[in-house]
Protein backbone atom coordinates (compact mmCIF):
# COMPACT_ATOMS: atom_id res chain seq x y z
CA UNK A 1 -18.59 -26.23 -14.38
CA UNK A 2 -19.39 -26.35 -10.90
CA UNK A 3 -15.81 -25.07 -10.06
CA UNK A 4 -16.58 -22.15 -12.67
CA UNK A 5 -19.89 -21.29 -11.10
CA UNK A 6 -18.18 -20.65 -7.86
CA UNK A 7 -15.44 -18.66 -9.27
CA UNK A 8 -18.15 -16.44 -10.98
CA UNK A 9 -19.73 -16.46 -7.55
CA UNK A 10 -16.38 -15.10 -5.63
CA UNK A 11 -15.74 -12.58 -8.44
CA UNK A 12 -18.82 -11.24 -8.31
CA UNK A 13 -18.11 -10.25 -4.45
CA UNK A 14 -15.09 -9.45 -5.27
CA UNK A 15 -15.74 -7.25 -7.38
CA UNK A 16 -18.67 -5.03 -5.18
CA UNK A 17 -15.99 -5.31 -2.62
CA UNK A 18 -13.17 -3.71 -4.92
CA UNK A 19 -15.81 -0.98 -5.08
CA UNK A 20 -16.84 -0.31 -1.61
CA UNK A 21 -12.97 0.39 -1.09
CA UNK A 22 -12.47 3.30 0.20
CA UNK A 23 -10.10 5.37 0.33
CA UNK A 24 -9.04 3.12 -2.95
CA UNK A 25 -8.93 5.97 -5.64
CA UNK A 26 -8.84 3.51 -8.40
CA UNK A 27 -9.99 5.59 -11.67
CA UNK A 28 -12.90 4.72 -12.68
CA UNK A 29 -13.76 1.61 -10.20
CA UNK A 30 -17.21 2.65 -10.44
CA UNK A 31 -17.92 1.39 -13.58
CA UNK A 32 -15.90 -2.22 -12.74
CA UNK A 33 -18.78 -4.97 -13.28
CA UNK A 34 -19.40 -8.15 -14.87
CA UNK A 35 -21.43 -8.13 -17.85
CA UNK A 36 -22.63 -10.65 -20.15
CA UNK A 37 -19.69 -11.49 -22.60
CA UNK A 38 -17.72 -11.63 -19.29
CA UNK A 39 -19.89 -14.41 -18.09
CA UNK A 40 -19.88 -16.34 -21.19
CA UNK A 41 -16.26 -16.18 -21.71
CA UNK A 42 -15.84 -17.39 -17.94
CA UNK A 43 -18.40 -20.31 -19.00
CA UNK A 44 -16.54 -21.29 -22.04
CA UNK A 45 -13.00 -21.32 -20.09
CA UNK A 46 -14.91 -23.48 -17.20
CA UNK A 47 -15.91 -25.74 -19.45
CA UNK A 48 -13.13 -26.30 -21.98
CA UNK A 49 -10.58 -27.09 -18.82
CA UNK A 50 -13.26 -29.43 -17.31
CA UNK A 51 -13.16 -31.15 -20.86
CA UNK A 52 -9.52 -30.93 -21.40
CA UNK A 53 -8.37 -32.12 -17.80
CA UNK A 54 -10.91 -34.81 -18.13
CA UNK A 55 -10.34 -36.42 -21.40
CA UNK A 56 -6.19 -37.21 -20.43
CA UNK A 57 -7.63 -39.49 -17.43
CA UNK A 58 -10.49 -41.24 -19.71
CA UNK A 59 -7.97 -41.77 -22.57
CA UNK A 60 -5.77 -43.49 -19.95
CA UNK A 61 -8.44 -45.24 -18.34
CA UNK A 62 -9.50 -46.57 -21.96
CA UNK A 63 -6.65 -47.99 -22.88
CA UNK A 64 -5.69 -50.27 -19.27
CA UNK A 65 -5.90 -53.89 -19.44
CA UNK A 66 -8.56 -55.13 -17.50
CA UNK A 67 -7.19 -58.33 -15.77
CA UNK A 68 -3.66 -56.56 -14.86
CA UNK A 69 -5.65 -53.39 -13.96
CA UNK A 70 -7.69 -55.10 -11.08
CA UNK A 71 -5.12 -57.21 -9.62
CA UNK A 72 -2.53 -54.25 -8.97
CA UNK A 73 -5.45 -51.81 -8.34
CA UNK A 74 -5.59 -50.44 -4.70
CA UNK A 75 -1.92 -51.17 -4.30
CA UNK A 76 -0.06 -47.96 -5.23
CA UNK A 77 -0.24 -44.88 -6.61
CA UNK A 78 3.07 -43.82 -7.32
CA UNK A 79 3.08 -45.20 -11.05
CA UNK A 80 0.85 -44.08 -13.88
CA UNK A 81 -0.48 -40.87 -13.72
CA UNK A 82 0.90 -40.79 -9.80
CA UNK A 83 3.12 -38.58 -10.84
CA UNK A 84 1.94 -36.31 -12.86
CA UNK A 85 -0.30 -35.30 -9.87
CA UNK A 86 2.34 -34.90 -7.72
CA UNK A 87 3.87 -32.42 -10.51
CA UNK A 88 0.88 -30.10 -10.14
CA UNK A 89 0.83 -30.44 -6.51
CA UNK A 90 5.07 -29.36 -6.54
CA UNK A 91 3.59 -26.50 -9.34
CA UNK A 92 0.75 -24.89 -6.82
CA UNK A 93 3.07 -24.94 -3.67
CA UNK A 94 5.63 -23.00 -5.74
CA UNK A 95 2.98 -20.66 -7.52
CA UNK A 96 1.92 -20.37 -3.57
CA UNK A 97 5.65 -19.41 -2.38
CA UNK A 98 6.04 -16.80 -5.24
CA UNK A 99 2.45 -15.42 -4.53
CA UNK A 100 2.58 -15.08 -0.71
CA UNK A 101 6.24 -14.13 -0.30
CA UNK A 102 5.47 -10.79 -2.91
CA UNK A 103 2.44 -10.57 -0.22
CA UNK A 104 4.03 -10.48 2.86
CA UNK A 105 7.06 -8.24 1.24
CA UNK A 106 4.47 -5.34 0.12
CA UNK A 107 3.07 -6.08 3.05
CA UNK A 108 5.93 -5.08 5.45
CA UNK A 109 7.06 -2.27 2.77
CA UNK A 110 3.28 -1.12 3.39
CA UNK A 111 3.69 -1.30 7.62
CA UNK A 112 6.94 0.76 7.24
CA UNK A 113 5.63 3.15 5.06
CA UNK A 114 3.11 4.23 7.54
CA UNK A 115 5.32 4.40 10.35
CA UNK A 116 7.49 6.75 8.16
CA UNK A 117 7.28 10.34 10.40
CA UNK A 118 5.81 12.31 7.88
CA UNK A 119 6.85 15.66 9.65
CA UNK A 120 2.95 16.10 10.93
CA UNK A 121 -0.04 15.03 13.01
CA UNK A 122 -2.67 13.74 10.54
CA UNK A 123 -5.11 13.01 13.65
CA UNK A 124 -8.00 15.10 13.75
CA UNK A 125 -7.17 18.00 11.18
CA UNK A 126 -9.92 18.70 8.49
CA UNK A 127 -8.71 20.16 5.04
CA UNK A 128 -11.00 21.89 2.67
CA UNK A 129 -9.42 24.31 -0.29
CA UNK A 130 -11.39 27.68 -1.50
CA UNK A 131 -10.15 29.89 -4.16
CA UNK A 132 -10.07 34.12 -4.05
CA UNK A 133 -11.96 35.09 -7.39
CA UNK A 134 -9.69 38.40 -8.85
CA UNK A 135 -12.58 40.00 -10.12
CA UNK A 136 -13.81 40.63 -7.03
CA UNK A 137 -10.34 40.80 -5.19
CA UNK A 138 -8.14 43.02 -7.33
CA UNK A 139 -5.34 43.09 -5.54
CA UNK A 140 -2.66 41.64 -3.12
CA UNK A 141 -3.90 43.52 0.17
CA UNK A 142 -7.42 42.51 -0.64
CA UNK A 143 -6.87 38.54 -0.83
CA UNK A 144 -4.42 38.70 2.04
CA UNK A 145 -6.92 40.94 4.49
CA UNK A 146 -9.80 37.86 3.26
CA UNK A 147 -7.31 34.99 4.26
CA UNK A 148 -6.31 36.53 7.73
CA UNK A 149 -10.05 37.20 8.30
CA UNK A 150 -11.00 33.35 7.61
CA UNK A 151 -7.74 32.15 9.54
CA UNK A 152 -9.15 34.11 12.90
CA UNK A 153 -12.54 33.11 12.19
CA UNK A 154 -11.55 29.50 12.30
CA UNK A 155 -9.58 30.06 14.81
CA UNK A 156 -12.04 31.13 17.10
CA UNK A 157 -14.65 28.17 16.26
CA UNK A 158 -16.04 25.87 18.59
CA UNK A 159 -13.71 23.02 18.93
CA UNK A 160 -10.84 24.44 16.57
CA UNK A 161 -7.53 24.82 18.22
CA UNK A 162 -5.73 25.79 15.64
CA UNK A 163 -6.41 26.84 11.48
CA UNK A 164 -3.75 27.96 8.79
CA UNK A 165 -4.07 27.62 5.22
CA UNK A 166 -0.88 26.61 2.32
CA UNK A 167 -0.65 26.84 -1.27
CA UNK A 168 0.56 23.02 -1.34
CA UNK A 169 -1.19 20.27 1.11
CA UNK A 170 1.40 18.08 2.14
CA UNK A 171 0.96 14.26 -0.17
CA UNK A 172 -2.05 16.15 -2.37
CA UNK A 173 0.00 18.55 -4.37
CA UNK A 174 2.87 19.88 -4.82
CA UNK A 175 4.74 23.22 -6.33
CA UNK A 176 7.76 23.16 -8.00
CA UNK A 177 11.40 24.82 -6.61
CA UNK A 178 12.62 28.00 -6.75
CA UNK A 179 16.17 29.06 -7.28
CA UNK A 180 17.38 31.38 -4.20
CA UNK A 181 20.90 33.74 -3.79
CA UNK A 182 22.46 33.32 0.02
CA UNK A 183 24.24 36.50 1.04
CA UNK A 184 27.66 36.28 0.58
CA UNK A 185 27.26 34.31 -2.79
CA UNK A 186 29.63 34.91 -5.31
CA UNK A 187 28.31 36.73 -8.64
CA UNK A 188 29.47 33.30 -10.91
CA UNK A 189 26.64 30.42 -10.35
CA UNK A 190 24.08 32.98 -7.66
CA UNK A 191 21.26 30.59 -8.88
CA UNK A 192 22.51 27.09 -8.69
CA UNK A 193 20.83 26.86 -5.06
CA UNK A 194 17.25 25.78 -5.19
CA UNK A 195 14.29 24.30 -2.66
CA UNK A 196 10.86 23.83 -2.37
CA UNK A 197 8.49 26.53 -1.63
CA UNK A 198 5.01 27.01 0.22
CA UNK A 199 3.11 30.17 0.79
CA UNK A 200 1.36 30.00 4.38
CA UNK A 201 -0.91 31.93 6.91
CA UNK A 202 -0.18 32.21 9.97
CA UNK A 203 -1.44 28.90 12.53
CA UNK A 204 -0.30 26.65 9.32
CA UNK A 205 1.88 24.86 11.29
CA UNK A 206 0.43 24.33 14.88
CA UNK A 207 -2.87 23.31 12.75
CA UNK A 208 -0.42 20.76 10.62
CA UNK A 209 1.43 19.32 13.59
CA UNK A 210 4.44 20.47 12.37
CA UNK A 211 6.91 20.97 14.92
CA UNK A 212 9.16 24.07 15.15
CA UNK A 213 12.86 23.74 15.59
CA UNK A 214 14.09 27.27 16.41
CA UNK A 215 12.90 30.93 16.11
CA UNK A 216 9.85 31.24 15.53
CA UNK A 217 6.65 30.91 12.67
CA UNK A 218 4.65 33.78 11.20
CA UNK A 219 1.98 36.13 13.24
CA UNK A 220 -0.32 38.55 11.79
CA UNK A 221 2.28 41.29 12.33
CA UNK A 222 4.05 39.98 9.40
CA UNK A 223 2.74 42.29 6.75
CA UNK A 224 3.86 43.59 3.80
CA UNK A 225 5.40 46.66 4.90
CA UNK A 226 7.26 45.04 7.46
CA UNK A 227 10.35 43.05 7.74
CA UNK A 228 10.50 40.23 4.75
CA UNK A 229 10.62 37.06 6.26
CA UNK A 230 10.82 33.36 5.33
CA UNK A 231 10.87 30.23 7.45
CA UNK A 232 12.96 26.81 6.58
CA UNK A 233 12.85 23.30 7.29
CA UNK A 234 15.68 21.54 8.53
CA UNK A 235 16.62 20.09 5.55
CA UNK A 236 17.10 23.52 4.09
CA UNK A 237 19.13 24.72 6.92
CA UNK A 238 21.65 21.64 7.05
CA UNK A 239 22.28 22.14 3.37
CA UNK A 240 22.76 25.72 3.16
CA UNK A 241 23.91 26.66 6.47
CA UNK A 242 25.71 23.08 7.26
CA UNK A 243 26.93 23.54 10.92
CA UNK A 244 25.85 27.77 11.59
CA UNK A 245 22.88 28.62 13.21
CA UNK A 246 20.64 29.95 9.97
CA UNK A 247 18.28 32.43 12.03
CA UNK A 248 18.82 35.88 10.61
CA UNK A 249 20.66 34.78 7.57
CA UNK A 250 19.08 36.21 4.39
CA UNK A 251 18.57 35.03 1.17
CA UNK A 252 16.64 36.17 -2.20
CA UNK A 253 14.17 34.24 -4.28
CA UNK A 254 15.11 34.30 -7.87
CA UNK A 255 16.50 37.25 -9.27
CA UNK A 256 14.47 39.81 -6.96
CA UNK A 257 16.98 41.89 -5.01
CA UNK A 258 14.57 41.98 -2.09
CA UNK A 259 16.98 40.70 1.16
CA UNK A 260 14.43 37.82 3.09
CA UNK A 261 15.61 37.29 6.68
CA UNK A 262 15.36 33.19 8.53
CA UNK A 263 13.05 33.87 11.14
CA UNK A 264 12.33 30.18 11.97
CA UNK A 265 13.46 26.88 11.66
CA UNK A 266 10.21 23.91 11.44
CA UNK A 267 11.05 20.02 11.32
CA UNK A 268 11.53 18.60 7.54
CA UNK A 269 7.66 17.63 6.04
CA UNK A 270 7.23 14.71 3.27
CA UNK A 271 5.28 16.89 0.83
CA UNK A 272 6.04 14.57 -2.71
CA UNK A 273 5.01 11.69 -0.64
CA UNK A 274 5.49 9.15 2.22
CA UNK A 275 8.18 7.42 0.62
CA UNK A 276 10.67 10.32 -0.57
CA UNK A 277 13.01 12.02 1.78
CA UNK A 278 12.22 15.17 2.44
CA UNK A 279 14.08 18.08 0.43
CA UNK A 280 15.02 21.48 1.19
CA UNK A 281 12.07 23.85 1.57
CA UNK A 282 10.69 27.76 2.45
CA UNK A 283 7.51 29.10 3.66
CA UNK A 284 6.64 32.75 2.83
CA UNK A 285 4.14 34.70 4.68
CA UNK A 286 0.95 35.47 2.49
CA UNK A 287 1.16 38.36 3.62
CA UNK A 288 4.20 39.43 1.47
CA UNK A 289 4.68 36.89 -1.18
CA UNK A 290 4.26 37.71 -4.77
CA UNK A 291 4.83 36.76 -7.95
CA UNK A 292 7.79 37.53 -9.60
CA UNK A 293 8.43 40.54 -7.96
CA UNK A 294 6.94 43.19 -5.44
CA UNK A 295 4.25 44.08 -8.63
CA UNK A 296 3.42 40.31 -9.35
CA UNK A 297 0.25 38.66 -8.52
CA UNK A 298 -0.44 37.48 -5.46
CA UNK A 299 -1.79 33.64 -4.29
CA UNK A 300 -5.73 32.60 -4.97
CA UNK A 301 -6.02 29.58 -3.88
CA UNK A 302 -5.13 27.81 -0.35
CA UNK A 303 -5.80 24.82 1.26
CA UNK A 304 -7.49 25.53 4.55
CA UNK A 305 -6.09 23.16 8.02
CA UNK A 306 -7.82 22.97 10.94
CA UNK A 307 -7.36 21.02 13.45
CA UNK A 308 -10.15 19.85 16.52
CA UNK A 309 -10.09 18.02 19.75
CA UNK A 310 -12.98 15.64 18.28
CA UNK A 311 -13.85 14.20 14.92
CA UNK A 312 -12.49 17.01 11.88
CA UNK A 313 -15.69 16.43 9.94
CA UNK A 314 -18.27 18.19 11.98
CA UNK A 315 -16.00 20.95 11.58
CA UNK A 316 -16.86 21.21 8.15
CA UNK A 317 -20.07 23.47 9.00
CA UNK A 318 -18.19 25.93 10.90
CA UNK A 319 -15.49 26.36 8.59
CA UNK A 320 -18.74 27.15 5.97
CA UNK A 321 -19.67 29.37 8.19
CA UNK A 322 -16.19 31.15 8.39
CA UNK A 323 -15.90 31.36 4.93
CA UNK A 324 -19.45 32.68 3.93
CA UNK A 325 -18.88 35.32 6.66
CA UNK A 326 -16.18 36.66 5.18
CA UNK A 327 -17.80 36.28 1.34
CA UNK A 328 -21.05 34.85 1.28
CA UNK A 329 -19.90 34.17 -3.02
CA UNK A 330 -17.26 31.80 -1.60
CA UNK A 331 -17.35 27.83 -1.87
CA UNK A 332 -15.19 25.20 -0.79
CA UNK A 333 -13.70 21.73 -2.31
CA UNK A 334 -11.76 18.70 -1.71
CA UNK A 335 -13.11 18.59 1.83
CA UNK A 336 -11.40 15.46 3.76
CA UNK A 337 -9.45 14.56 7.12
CA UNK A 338 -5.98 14.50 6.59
CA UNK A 339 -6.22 10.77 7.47
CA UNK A 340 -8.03 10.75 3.96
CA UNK A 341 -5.03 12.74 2.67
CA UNK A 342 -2.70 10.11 3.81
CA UNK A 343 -4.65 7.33 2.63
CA UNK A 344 -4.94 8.64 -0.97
CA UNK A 345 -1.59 9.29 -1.01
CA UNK A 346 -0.72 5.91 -0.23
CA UNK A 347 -3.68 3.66 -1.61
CA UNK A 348 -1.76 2.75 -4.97
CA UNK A 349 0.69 0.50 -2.81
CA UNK A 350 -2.35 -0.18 -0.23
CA UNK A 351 -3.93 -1.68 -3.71
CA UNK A 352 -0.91 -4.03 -4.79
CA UNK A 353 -0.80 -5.17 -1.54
CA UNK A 354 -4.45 -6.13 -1.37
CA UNK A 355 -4.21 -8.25 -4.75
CA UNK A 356 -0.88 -9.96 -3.98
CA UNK A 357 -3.06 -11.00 -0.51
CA UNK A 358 -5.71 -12.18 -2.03
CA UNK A 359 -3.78 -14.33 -5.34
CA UNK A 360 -1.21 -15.57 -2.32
CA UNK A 361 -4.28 -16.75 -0.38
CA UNK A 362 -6.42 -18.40 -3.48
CA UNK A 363 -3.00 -20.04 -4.26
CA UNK A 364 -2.15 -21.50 -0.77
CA UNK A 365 -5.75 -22.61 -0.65
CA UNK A 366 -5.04 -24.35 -3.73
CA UNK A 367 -1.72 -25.74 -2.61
CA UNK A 368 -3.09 -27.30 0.74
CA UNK A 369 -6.22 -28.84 -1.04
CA UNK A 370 -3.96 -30.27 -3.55
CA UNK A 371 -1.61 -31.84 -1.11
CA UNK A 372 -4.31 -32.99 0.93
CA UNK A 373 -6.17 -34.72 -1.98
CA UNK A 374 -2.86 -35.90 -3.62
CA UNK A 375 -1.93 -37.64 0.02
CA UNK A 376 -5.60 -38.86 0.45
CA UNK A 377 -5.89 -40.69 -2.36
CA UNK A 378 -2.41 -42.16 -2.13
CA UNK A 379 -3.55 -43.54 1.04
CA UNK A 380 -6.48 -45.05 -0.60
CA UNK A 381 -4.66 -46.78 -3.26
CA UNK A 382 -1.97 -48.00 -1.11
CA UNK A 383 -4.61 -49.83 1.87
CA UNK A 384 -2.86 -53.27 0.60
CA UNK A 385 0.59 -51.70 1.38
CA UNK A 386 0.04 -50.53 4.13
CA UNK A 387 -1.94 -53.36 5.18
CA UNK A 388 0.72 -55.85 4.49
CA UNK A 389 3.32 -53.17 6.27
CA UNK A 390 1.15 -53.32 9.44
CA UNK A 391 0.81 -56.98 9.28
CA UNK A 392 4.42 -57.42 9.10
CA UNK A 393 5.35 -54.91 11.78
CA UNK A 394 5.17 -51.63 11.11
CA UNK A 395 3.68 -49.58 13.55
CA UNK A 396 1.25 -46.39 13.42
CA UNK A 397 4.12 -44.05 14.03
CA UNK A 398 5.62 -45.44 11.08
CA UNK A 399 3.03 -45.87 8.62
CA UNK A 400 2.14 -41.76 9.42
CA UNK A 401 5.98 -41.00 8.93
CA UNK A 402 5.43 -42.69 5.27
CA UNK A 403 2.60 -40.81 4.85
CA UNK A 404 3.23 -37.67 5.75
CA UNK A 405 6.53 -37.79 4.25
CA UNK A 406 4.66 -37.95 1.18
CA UNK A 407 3.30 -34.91 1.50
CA UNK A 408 6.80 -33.25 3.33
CA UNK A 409 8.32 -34.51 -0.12
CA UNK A 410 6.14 -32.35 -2.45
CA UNK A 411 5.94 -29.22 -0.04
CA UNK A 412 9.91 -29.30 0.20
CA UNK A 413 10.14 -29.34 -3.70
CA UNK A 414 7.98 -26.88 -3.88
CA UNK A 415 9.12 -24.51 -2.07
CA UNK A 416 12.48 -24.92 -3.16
CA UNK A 417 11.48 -24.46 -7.06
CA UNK A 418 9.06 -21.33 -5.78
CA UNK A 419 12.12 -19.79 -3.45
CA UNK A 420 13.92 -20.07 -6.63
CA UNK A 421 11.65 -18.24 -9.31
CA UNK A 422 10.38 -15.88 -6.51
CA UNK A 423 14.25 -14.83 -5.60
CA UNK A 424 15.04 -14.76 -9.42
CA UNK A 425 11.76 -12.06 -10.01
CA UNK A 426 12.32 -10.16 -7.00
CA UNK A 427 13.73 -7.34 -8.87
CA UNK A 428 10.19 -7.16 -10.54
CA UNK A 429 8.38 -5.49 -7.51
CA UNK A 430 11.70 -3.83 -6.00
CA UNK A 431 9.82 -0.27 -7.52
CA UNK A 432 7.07 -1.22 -5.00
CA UNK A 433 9.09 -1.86 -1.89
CA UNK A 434 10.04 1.15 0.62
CA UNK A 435 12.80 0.11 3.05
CA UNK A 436 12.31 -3.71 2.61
CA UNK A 437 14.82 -5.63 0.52
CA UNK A 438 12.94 -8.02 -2.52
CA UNK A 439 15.22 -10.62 -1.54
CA UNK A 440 15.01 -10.46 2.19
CA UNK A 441 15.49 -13.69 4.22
CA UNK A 442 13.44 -13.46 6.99
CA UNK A 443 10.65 -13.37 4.68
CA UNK A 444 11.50 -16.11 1.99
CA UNK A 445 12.43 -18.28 5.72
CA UNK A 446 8.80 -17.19 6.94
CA UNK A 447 6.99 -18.43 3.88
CA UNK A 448 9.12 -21.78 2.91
CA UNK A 449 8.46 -22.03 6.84
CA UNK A 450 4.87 -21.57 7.17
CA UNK A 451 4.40 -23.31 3.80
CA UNK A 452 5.80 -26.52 4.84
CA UNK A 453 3.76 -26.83 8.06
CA UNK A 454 0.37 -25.87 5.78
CA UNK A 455 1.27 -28.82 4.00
CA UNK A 456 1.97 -31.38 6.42
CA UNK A 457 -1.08 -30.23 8.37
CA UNK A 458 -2.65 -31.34 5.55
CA UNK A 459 -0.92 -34.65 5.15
CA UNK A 460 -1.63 -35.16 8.70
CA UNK A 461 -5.49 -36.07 8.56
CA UNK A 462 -4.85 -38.36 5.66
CA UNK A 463 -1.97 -40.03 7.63
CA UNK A 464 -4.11 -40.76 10.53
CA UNK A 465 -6.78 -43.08 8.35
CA UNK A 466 -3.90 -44.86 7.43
CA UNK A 467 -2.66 -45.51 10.72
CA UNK A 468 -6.28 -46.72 11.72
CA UNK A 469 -5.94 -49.11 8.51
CA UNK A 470 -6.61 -52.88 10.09
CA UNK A 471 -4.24 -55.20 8.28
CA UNK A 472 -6.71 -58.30 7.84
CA UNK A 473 -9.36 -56.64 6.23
CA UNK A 474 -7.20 -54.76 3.95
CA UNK A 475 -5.27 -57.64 3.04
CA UNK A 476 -9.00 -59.83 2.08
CA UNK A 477 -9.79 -56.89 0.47
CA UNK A 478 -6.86 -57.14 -1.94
C-alpha cells in the first residue's frame, strides 16, 4: 500500500508535468488528470498485489518444519524460494534492457533528426499568418498591392532585417503538387512531370534563411504585366534539368499555355517535415500567380516571416502595427518563432522519446534495487558460509568475487534474455527511427554494457559486508 501511495504520488507529478510540456501538442493534454475512480482503481491494484505477493511467502513459511527450519536457517539462500527471486531479478534487468535500449535508440533518431539541415535558419524569425477578406479586396491587383505594402512595412521595422510572406510555412502546412509542361516536351504524356508549389513575396527567402543557389529571387518589379517568372529548388532542377544549367528554361503549370521563365535557383527546403527528403518544388511571385488561369482567383491567405537580430517575439507589436496600417480590419493568427514551428513539427517523436526515458529509467531503478536486495539478503543468509569460508581460508577478495558474482550472474542473464526480446521487437519502433538502425550494435553493446556495471555496483556494497563478516562470531552464531 505504501508502494501504491508513492506511485499515486509520482503520477500525480507526472502528470502536471506532462502538462506544463511545452511545445508538446498532445490533443487535449489539458484535460489529463486523476480523478476519483482513477484513485480507487490504483488502490485496489496496490492492494490486491501486496496480498497476492504476500500470501505465496506465508503459505511457504506455514508449511516449514520447525526443527529442520532453524538448524539450516542463515546458511543459504539459494534453495527454496532462492530462486524464484532470482527469476524476477533476471525478469526486471531484461524488462530494463528492452526499455532503455528503445530509449536511447529514439533518442539518437531524435539527436539526428534535429541536426537534419532543414534548408533554413529557424533562429530568430517570427511567423504570424493574416488572411485578405474578398469582400473588401475584389480582385488580384488589390490583395497583391496590400501584401507588398505589409512586406515593406515590415521591412522597414525596428529590428527587422528581412520579412516575406508564403502560402505554405515550411513543417506547418503544406499544398499539394502541380503538374508542369517543360519546353520541348513531347505532346504524348506533357503532364506526367509534377512538384511542389509555394506562392511567395518578395524577402521570403532572406527572411527564411533559405539560401540561393543561382540567379536570383523575386523583387517588387515582378508584376503582373511583366515577365512570368518562377524560381526552383535544387531538387527540381537536378530532376528536370539533370546536368544543364535550368536558368531561363521555361515551363507551364498545368494546362495554361502561359511560357514561365527559371529566374533562380534556392537550396532544397523540408516542407512535409524534418524527416522526408526534400522533393521537387516552385515558387511563384504573388504578384502573378493565379488560379487556374490568368482569370482565376488570386491567394488570401499568407504566412508572414520576419526575421530580427534579437528575440522574434517583441516583433510581434510591430508587425500589428504593419498590418493595421495597411487595414486597420485586419487580424493575425498562429503567431510563434519558427523554433516553435520546428518543435511542433517534431514533438510527436520528442513525446515517444520522453516515455521510453522515463519507463527505461523506472525499470533500471527497479532492476538495480532488485539486484541489490536479492544480493543483500543472500549475504545475510549465507553469514555461516561465509563464515566457515573465511575460517578456512578464503580471503576478502574472494568472498566479494562470490558475491558479486552473484549478482554478475543475474545481470548477464538478463541482459542476454532482454538483448534477445528487444532485438526480436525492434521492428516494432523501426516507423519511429530516422537514420538509426532498430537493431544497431553500438547501442544494444551500450546498454548490456552499462547494465552490467549498474548491477554489479549494486552487488558491490552488499559484497563488502560480507568481506567484513568475522568468522568466529558467525560461526557461534550458527
Amino acid at each position: 500500500m505504501i508502494g501504491g501511495a508513492a506511485g499515486i504520488a509520482v503520477a500525480y507529478a507526472l502528470t502536471h508535468g506532462l502538462v506544463a510540456l511545452d511545445p508538446l501538442k498532445i490533443p487535449r493534454v489539458g484535460d489529463v488528470a486523476i480523478d476519483g475512480r482513477v484513485l480507487a482503481f490504483t488502490a485496489a491494484v496496490a492492494f490486491v498485489t501486496g496480498v497476492l505477493f504476500g500470501t505465496v511467502p506465508a503459505l511457504h513459511a506455514s508449511r516449514l518444519e520447525l526443527q529442520p527450519a532453524l538448524k539450516e536457517g542463515g546458511r543459504d539462500s539459494r534453495g527454496g524460494t532462492g530462486w524464484l527471486r532470482r527469476v524476477l531479478v533476471i525478469g526486471e534487468v531484461a524488462a530494463s534492457v528492452v526499455l532503455v535500449a528503445a530509449a536511447m535508440l529514439l533518442s539518437r533518431s531524435f539527436a539526428r533528426l534535429l541536426d537534419v539541415d532543414a534548408g533554413f535558419n529557424p533562429a530568430h524569425v517570427l511567423t504570424l499568418r493574416t488572411s485578405l477578406p474578398e469582400a473588401n479586396y475584389p480582385d488580384a491587383a488589390a490583395m497583391a498591392r496590400a501584401y507588398s505594402d505589409v512586406g515593406r512595412r515590415l521591412r522597414e521595422s525596428p529590428g527587422v532585417t528581412a520579412a516575406g510572406a508564403v502560402t505554405g510555412l515550411p513543417l506547418a502546412s503544406t499544398r499539394g503538387d502541380w503538374s508542369i509542361v517543360l519546353e520541348g516536351d513531347p505532346p504524348i504524356g506533357r503532364l506526367n512531370r509534377a512538384a511542389d508549389w509555394q506562392v511567395v513575396t518578395p524577402g521570403y527567402f532572406e527572411a527564411l534563411g533559405t539560401p540561393l543557389r543561382a540567379g536570383r529571387t523575386f523583387t517588387d518589379a515582378d508584376r503582373a504585366d511583366t515577365l512570368q517568372v518562377i524560381v526552383i529548388n535544387e531538387t527540381m532542377a537536378r530532376r528536370f534539368w539533370p546536368g544543364r544549367n535550368p536558368l531561363g528554361r521555361r515551363l507551364t503549370m498545368g494546362r495554361n499555355d502561359r511560357w514561365i521563365a527559371v529566374v533562380g535557383v534556392v537550396g532544397d527546403v523540408r516542407h512535409r517535415g524534418l524527416a522526408e527528403p526534400a522533393r521537387a518544388e516552385m515558387y511563384r511571385p504573388h504578384t502573378q500567380f493565379r488560379y487556374g488561369d490568368t482569370t482565376g482567383p488570386a491567394v488570401s491567405t499568407m504566412t508572414f516571416v520576419v526575421r530580427t537580430v534579437a528575440d522574434p517575439l517583441a516583433a510581434t507589436s510591430y508587425a500589428r502595427a504593419a498590418i493595421a496600417a495597411v487595414d486597420p480590419g485586419l487580424g493575425i493568427s498562429d503567431v510563434a518563432t519558427m523554433n516553435q514551428v520546428v518543435a511542433d513539427a517534431t514533438s510527436d517523436r520528442r513525446l515517444n522519446m520522453l516515455l521510453f526515458l522515463l519507463l527505461g529509467g523506472l525499470a533500471l531503478v527497479l532492476a538495480t534495487v532488485g539486484v541489490y536486495g536479492v544480493v543483500a539478503y543472500s549475504v545475510t543468509q549465507r553469514t555461516h558460509e561465509i563464515g566457515v569460508r573465511m575460517a578456512i581460508g578464503a580471503r576478502s577478495r574472494d568472498v566479494a568475487r562470490m558475491v558479486l558474482g552473484d549478482g554478475g550472474r543475474m545481470a548477464v542473464a538478463g541482459v542476454a534474455i532482454g538483448s534477445v526480446i528487444a532485438l526480436a521487437g525492434a521492428r516494432l519502433i523501426r516507423g519511429l527511427l530516422f537514420e538509426v538502425s532498430a537493431t544497431d550494435p553500438l547501442t544494444f553493446a551500450v546498454v548490456g554494457g552499462g547494465l552490467l556495471v549498474l548491477t554489479l555496483l549494486a552487488s558491490y556494497v552488499p559484497a563488502r559486508r560480507a568481506t567484513r563478516v568475522d568468522p568466529m562470531i558467525a560461526l557461534r552464531g550458527a
